[in-house]
Protein backbone atom coordinates (compact mmCIF):
# COMPACT_ATOMS: atom_id res chain seq x y z
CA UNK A 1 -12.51 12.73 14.54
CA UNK A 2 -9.09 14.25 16.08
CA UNK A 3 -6.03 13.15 14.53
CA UNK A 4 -3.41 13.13 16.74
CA UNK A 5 -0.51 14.63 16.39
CA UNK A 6 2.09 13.18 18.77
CA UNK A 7 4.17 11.68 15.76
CA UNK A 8 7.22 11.78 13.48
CA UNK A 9 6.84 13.59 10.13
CA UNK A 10 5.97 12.02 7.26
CA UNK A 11 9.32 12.97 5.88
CA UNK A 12 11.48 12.40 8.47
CA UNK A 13 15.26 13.22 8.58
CA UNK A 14 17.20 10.66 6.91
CA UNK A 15 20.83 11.78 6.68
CA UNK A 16 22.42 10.66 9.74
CA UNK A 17 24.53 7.81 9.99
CA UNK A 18 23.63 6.76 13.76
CA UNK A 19 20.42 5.92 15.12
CA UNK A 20 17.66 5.55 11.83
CA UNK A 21 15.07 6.22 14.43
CA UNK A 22 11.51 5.04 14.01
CA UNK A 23 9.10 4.47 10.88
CA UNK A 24 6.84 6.88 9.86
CA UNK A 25 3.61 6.22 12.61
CA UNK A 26 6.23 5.49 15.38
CA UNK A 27 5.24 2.02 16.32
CA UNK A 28 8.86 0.69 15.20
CA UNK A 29 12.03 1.50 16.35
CA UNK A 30 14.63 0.19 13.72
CA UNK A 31 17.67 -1.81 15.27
CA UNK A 32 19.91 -1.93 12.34
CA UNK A 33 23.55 -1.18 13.92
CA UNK A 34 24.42 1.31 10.96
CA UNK A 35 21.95 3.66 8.67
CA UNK A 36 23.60 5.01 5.40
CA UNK A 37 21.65 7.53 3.13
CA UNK A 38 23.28 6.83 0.16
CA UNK A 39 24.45 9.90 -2.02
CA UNK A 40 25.75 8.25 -5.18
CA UNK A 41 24.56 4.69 -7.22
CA UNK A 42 28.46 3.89 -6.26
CA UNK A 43 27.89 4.63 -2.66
CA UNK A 44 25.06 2.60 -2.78
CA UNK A 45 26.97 -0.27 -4.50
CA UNK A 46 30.04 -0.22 -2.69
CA UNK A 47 27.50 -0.16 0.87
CA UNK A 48 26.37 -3.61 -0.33
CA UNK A 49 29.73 -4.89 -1.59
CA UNK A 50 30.97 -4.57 2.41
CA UNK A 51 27.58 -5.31 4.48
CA UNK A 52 26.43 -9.17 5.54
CA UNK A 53 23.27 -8.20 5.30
CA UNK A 54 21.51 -4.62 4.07
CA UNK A 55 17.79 -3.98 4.19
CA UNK A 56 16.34 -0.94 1.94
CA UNK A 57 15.06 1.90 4.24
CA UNK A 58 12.60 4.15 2.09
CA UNK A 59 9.42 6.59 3.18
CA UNK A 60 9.35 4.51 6.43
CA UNK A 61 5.72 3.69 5.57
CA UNK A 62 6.22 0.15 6.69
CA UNK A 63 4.32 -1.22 10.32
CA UNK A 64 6.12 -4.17 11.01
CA UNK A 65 10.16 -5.03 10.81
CA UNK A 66 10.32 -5.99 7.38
CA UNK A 67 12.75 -2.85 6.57
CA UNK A 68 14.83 -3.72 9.77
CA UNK A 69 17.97 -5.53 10.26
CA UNK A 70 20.70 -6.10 12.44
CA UNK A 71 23.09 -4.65 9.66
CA UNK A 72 23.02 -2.26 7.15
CA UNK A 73 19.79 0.23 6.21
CA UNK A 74 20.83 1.87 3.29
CA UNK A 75 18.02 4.70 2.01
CA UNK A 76 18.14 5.68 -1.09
CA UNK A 77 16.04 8.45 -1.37
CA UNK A 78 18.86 10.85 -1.78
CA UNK A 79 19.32 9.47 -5.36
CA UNK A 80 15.67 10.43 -6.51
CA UNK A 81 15.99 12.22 -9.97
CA UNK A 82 13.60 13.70 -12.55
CA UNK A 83 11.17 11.47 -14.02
CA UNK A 84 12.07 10.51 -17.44
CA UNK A 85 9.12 9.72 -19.83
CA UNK A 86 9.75 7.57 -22.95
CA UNK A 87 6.40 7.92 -25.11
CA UNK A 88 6.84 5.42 -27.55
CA UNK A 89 7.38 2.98 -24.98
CA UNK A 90 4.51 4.94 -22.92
CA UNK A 91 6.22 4.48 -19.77
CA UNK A 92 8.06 6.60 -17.42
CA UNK A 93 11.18 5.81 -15.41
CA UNK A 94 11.30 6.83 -11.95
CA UNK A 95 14.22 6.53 -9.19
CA UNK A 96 13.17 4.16 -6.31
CA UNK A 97 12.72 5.97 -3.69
CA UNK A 98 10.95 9.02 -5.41
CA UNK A 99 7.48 9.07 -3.58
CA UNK A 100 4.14 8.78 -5.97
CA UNK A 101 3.32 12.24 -5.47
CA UNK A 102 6.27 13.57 -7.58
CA UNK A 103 5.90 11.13 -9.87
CA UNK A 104 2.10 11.99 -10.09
CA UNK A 105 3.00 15.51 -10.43
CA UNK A 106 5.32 15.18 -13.07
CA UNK A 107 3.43 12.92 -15.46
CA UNK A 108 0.48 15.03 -15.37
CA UNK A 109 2.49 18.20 -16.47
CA UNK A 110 3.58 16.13 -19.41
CA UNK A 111 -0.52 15.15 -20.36
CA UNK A 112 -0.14 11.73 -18.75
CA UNK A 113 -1.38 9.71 -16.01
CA UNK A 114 -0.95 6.38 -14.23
CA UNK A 115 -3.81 4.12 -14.29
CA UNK A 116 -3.83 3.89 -10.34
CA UNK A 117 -2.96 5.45 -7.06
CA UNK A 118 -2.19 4.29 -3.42
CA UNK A 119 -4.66 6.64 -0.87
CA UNK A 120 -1.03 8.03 0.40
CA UNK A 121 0.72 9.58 -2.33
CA UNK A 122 3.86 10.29 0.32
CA UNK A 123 5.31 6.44 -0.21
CA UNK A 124 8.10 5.81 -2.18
CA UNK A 125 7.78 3.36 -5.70
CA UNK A 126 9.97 0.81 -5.23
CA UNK A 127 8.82 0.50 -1.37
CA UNK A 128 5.27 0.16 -2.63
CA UNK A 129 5.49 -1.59 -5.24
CA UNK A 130 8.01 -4.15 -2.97
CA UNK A 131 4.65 -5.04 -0.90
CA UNK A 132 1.98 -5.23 -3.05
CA UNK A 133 0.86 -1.70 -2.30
CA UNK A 134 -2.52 -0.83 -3.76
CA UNK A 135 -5.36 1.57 -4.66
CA UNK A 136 -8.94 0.65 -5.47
CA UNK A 137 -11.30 -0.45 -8.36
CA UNK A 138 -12.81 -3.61 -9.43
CA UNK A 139 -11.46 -3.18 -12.70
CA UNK A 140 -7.70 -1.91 -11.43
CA UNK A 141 -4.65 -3.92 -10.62
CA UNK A 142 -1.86 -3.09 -7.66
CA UNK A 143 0.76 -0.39 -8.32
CA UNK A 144 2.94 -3.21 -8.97
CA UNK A 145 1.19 -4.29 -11.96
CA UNK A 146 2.17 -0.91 -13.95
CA UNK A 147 5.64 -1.88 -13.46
CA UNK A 148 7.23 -2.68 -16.88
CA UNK A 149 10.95 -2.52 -15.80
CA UNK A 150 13.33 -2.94 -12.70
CA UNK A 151 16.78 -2.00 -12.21
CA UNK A 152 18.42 -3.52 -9.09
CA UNK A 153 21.71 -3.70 -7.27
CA UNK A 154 22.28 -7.52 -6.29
CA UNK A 155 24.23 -8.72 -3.82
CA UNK A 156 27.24 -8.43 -5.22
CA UNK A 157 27.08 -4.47 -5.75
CA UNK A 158 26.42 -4.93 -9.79
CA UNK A 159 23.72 -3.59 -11.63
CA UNK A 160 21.24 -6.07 -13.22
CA UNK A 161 17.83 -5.15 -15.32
CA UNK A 162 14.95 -7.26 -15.51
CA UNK A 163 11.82 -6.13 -17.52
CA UNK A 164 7.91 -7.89 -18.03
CA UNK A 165 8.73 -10.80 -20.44
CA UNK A 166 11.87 -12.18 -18.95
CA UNK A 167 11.20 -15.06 -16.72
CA UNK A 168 11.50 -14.33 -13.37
CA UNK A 169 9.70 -11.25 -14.07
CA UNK A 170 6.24 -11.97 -12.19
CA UNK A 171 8.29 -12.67 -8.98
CA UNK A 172 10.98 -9.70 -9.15
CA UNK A 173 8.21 -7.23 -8.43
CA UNK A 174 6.38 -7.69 -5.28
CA UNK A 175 9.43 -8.86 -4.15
CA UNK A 176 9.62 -7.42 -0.32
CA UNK A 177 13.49 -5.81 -1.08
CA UNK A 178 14.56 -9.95 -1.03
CA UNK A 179 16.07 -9.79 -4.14
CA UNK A 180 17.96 -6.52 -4.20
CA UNK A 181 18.02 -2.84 -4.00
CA UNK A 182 16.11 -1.35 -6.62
CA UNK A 183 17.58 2.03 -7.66
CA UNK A 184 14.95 2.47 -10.67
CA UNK A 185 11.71 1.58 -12.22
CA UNK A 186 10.17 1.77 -15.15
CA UNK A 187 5.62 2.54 -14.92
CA UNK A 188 3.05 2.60 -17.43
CA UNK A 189 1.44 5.74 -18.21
CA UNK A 190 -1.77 6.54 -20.36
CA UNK A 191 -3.13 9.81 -21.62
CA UNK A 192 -4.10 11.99 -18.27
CA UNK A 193 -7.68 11.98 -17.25
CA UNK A 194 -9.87 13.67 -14.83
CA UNK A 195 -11.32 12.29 -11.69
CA UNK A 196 -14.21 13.30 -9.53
CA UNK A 197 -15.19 11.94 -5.99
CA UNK A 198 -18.31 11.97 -4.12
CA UNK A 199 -18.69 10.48 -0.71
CA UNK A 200 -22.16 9.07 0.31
CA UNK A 201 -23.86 7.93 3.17
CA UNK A 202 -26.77 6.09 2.56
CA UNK A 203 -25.89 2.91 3.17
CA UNK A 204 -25.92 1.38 6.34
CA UNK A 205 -22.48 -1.07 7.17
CA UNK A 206 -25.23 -4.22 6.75
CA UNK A 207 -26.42 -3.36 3.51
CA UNK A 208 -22.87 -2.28 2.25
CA UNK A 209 -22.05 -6.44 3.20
CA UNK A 210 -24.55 -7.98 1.79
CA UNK A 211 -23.44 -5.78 -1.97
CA UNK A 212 -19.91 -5.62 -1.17
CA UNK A 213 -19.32 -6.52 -4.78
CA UNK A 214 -21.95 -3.96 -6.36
CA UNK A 215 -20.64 -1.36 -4.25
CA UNK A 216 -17.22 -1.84 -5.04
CA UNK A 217 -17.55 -2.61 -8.89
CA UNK A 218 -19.91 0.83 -9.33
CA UNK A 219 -17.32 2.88 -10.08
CA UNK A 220 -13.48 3.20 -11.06
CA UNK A 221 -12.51 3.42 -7.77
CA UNK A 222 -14.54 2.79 -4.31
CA UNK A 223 -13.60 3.00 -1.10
CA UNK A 224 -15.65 1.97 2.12
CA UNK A 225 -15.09 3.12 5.39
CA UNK A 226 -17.06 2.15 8.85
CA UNK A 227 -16.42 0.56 12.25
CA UNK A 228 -18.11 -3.06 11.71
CA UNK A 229 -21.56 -1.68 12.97
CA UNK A 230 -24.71 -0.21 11.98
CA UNK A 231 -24.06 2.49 14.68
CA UNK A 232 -21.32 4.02 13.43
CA UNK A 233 -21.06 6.02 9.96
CA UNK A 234 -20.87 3.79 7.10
CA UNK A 235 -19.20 5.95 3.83
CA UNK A 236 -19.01 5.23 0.84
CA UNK A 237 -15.97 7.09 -1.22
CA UNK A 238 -17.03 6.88 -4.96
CA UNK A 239 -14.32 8.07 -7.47
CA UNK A 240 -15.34 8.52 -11.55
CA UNK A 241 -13.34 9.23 -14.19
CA UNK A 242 -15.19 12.41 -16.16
CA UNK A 243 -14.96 13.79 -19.26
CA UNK A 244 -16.99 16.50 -18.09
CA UNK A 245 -18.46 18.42 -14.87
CA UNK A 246 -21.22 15.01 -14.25
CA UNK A 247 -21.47 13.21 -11.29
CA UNK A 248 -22.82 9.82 -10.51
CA UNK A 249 -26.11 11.00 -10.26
CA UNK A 250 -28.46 8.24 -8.53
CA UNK A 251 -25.29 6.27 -7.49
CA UNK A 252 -26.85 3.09 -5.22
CA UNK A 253 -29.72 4.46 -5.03
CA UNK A 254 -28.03 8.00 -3.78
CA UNK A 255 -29.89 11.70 -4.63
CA UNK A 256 -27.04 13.55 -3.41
CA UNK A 257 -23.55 12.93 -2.17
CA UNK A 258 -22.37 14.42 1.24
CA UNK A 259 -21.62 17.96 0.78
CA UNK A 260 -17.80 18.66 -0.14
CA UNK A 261 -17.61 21.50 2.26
CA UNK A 262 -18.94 18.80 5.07
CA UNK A 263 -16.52 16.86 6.82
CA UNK A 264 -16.34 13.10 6.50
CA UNK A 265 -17.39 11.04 9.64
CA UNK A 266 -14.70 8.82 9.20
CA UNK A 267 -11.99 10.14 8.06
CA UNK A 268 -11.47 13.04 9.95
CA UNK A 269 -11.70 16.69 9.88
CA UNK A 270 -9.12 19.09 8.50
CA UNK A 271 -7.35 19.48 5.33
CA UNK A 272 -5.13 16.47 4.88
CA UNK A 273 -7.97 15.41 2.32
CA UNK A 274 -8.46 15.60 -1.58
CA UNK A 275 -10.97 17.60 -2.97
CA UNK A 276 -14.83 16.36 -3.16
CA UNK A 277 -17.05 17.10 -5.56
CA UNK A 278 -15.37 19.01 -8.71
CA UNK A 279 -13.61 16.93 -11.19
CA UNK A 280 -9.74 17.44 -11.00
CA UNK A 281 -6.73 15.88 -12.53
CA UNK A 282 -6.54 12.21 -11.48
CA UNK A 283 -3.24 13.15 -9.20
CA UNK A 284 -5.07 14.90 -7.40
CA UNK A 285 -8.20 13.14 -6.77
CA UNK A 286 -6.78 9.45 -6.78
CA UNK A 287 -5.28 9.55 -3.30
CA UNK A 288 -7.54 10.21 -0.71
CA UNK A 289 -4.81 12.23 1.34
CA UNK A 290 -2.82 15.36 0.08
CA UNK A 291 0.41 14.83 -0.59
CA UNK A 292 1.79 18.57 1.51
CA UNK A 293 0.03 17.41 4.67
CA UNK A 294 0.46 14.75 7.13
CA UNK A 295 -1.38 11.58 6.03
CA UNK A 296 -3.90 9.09 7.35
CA UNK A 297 -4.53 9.65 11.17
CA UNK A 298 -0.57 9.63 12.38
CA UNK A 299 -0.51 7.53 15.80
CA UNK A 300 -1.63 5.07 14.27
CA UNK A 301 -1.43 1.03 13.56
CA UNK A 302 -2.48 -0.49 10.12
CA UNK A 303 -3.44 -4.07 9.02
CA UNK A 304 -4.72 -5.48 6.01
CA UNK A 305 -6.60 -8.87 4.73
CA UNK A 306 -7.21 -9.73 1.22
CA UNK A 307 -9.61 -12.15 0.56
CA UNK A 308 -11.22 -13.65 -3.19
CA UNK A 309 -14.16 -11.56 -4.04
CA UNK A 310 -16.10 -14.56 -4.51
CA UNK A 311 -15.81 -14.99 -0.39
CA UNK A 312 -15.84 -11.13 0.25
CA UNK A 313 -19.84 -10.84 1.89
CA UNK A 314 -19.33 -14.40 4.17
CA UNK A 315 -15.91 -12.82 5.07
CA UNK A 316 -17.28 -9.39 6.17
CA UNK A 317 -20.01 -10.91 7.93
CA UNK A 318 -17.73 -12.87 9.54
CA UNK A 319 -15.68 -9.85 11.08
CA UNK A 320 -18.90 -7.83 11.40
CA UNK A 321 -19.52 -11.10 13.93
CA UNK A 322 -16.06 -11.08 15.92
CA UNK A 323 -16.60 -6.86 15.94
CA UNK A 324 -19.71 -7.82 18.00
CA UNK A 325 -18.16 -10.62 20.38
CA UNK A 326 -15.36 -8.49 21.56
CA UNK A 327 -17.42 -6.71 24.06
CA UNK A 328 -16.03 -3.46 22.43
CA UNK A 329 -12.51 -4.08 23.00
CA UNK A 330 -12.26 -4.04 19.11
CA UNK A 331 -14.35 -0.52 18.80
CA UNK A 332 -12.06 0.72 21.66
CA UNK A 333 -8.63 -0.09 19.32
CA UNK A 334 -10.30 0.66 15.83
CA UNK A 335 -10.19 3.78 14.18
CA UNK A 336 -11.78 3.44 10.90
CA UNK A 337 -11.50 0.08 7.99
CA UNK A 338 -11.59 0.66 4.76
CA UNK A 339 -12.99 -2.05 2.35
CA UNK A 340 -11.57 -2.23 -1.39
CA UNK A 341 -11.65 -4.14 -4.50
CA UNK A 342 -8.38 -4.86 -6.39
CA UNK A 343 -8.48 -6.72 -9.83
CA UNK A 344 -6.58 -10.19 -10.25
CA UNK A 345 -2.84 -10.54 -11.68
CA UNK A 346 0.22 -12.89 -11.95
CA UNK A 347 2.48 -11.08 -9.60
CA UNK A 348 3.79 -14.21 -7.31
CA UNK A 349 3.65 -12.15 -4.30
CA UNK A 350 0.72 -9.85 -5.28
CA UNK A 351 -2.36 -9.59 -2.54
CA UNK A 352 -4.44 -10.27 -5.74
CA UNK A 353 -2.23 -13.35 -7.47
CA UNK A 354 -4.52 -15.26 -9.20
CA UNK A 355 -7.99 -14.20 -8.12
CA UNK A 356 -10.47 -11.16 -7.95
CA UNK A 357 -9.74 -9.67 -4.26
CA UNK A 358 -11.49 -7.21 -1.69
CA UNK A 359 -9.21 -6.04 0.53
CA UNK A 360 -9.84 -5.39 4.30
CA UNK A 361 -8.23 -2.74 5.81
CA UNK A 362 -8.00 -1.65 9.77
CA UNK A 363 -6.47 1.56 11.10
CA UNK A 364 -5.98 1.25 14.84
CA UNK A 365 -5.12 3.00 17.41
CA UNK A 366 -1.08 2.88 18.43
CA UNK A 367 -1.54 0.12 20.96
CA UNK A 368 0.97 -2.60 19.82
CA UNK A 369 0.38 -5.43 22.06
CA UNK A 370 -3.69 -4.87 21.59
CA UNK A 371 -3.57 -4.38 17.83
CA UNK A 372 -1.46 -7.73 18.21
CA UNK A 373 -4.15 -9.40 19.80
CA UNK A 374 -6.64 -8.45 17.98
CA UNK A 375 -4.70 -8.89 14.50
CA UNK A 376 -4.61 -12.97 16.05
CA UNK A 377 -8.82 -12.83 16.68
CA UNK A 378 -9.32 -11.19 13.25
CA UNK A 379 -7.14 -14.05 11.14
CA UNK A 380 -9.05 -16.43 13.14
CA UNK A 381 -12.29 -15.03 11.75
CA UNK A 382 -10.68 -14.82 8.47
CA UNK A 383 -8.71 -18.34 8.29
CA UNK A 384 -11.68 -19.91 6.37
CA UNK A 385 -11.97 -17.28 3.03
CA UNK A 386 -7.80 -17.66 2.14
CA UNK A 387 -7.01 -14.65 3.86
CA UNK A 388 -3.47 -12.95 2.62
CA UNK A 389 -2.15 -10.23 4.92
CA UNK A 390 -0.41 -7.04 3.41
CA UNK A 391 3.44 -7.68 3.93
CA UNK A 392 3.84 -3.87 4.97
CA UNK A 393 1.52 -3.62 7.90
CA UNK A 394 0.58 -5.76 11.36
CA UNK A 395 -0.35 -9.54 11.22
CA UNK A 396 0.82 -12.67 12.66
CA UNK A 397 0.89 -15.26 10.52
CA UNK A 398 1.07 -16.50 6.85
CA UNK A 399 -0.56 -19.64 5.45
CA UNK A 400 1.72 -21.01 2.60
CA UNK A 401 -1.29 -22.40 1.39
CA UNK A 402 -2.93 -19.28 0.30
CA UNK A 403 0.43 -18.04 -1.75
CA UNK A 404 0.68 -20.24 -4.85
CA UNK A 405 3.58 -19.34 -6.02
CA UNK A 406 5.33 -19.08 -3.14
CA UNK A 407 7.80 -21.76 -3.27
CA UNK A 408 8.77 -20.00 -6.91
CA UNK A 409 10.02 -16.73 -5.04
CA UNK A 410 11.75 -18.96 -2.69
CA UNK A 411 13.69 -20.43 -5.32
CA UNK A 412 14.30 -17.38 -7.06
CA UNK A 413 15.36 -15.89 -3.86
CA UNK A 414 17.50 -18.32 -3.09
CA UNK A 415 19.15 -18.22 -6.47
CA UNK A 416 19.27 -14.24 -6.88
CA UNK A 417 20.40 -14.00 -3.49
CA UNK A 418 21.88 -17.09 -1.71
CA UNK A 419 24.07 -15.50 1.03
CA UNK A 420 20.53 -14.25 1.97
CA UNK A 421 22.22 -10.23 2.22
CA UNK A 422 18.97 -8.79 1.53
CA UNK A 423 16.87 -10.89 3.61
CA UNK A 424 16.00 -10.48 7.71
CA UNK A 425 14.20 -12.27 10.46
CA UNK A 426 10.96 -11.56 9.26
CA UNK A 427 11.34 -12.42 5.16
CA UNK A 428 12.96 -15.93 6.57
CA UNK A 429 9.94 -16.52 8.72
CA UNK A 430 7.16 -15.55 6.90
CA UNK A 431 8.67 -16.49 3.58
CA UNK A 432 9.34 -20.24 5.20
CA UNK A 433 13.34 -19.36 4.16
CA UNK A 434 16.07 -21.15 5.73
């Protein structure tokens, strides 16, 4: 599959203080009237102190307007310093806007690891872990969930610290840059570990429905990608952790994994990808997409669902059924999905607050107003299984319902932040915020 390559870089420039430009797949042109890359914390504070209203501006990873505003973008990626590991706390404290890769890199020099990655390594912490961002594996939670301490700049330009414990802890993290700008974070870390992954291709997309759970819970991280069909590939992306040079032999029903010097159906040719087939330091395995190349497909549109694993097969079925009925106006916009489980926290914003969760994940082509309208058919299909879109990416609606706590982060919002500096449009509207 070509991957186009009519876009921005992943890393694009950041240091001027006119137009910010566009985020990183070019589907969203920011229209805040000033852009300041902060250079110093007291830059950064002092920004805040003078703006009405500031929204964070990070790896630009973001589909939708959530990092926009009609005021003030401060980025503050320019204040990204060297990792700091603590071992007896076993943690590691990052600056915000470092990206995971670095991070990843630098804990796995020192013998550690994190217990999870995103499949882009190229977004920034505190961006991630401000949507919920996540990786796979039954058994793993969201990047969030490794977060054991924040550091923030609130409204009024001080410094404030909140770590796991404290009480409004569970709804500071996921926290969609409403509550401040967070300048660092503190993440779990464990001894390192290696990683091997195997893609197969057995399975047709039916079969992987009807074992969603299986197939997702067979390994520490799975990944599946196909278009909705039996036609198309169906893939199966099986990552172990290894002590040793084993694979999962016999995985599903598998005799051999897809070749590693093969190129996957659905994901593309060339090298953007991590390596298949050898074990490897989790940082490099982990992600599906190298962190020195462009990720993903580029001109591109994302969405994402989460749904409770309990409803997982009836809800793929159910889009496997609307795929079907669009007379292939949906296989004309999608690229690939990607199907993904994601274990169960307390996180009040969290994808996977309060329940086992498979995520559903579309990459579409860079078609706003169709990805629109199809993003409307496939909450329809999805309305009856609790659906929870991912705040960073394309969808249209959010059901209060389906958020628990939701009416706790409005509080806290409202008390953290009650000039509403940090908040925009599209927090007030899909957050239910005056």
């Amino acid at each position: 599959m070509p991957r186009p390559q009519d876009v921005p870089s992943a890393s694009p420039d950041r240091d001027s203080l006119l137009s910010p430009g566009t985020n990183w797949a070019g589907n969203h042109t920011y229209t805040a009237a000033r852009h300041v890359r902060a250079r110093s914390l007291e830059e950064a504070q002092e920004v805040i102190r003078s703006s009405r209203n500031v929204r964070l501006l990070g790896t630009r990873h973001s589909f939708n307007a959530l990092c926009d505003t009609e005021g003030t973008l401060l980025d503050l990626t320019g204040l990204a310093a060297e990792p700091v590991i603590d071992p007896g706390r076993a943690t590691v404290r990052v600056a915000g806007g470092t990206p995971y890769a670095a991070v990843a890199a630098h804990v796995q020099a020192h013998g550690l690891a994190l217990a999870n990655m995103g499949s882009l390594p190229h977004i920034s912490v505190a961006g991630a872990t401000a949507t919920g961002t996540h990786g796979s594996g039954a058994a793993n939670r969201i990047l969030g969930a490794g977060v054991s301490r924040l550091e923030l700049i609130g409204p009024d330009g001080e410094l404030r610290t909140i770590s796991r414990g404290d009480p409004d802890f569970d709804g500071s993290v996921v926290a969609l840059g409403a509550l401040g700008a967070v300048v660092s974070l503190d993440l779990d870390v464990e001894p390192t570990y290696d990683v091997r992954q195997d893609l197969y291709a057995h399975l047709r997309w039916s079969e992987v429905v009807e074992q969603i759970n299986e197939v997702l819970g067979s390994a520490y991280s799975v990944s599946v990608f196909g278009r909705w069909n039996d036609a198309d590939p169906t893939e199966v992306l099986v990552k172990t952790r290894v002590a040793d040079e084993s694979g999962p032999a016999g995985w599903l029903g598998a005799t051999d994994a897809v070749p590693a010097t093969t190129a996957s159906l659905t994901l593309g040719e060339g090298d953007h990808l991590t390596v298949r087939g050898t074990p490897g330091p989790w940082s490099d395995r982990l992600p599906h997409f190298r962190a020195d190349r462009q990720p993903s497909f580029g001109a591109e549109i994302q969405s994402e669902w989460f749904v409770p694993a309990s409803s997982a097969p009836d809800a793929l079925r159910a889009v496997t059924d609307l795929a079907a009925g669009t007379g292939g106006e949906m296989a004309a916009l999608l690229i690939v999905s990607e199907i993904r489980a994601i274990r169960a926290d307390d996180l009040w914003l969290s994808p996977a607050q309060g329940r086992e969760t498979v995520a559903l994940h579309f990459t579409w082509s860079r078609d706003p107003e169709a990805v629109l309208a199809m993003v409307r058919r496939v909450e329809g299909a999805l309305e009856p299984f609790a659906a929870r879109p991912h705040w960073g990416k394309v969808y249209d609606r959010v059901e209060p319902a389906h958020h628990p706590r939701l009416a706790d982060f409005r509080s806290l919002a409202e008390r953290v932040d009650p000039s509403g500096t940090f908040r925009n449009p599209m927090i007030d509207r899909v957050l239910g915020m005056s």
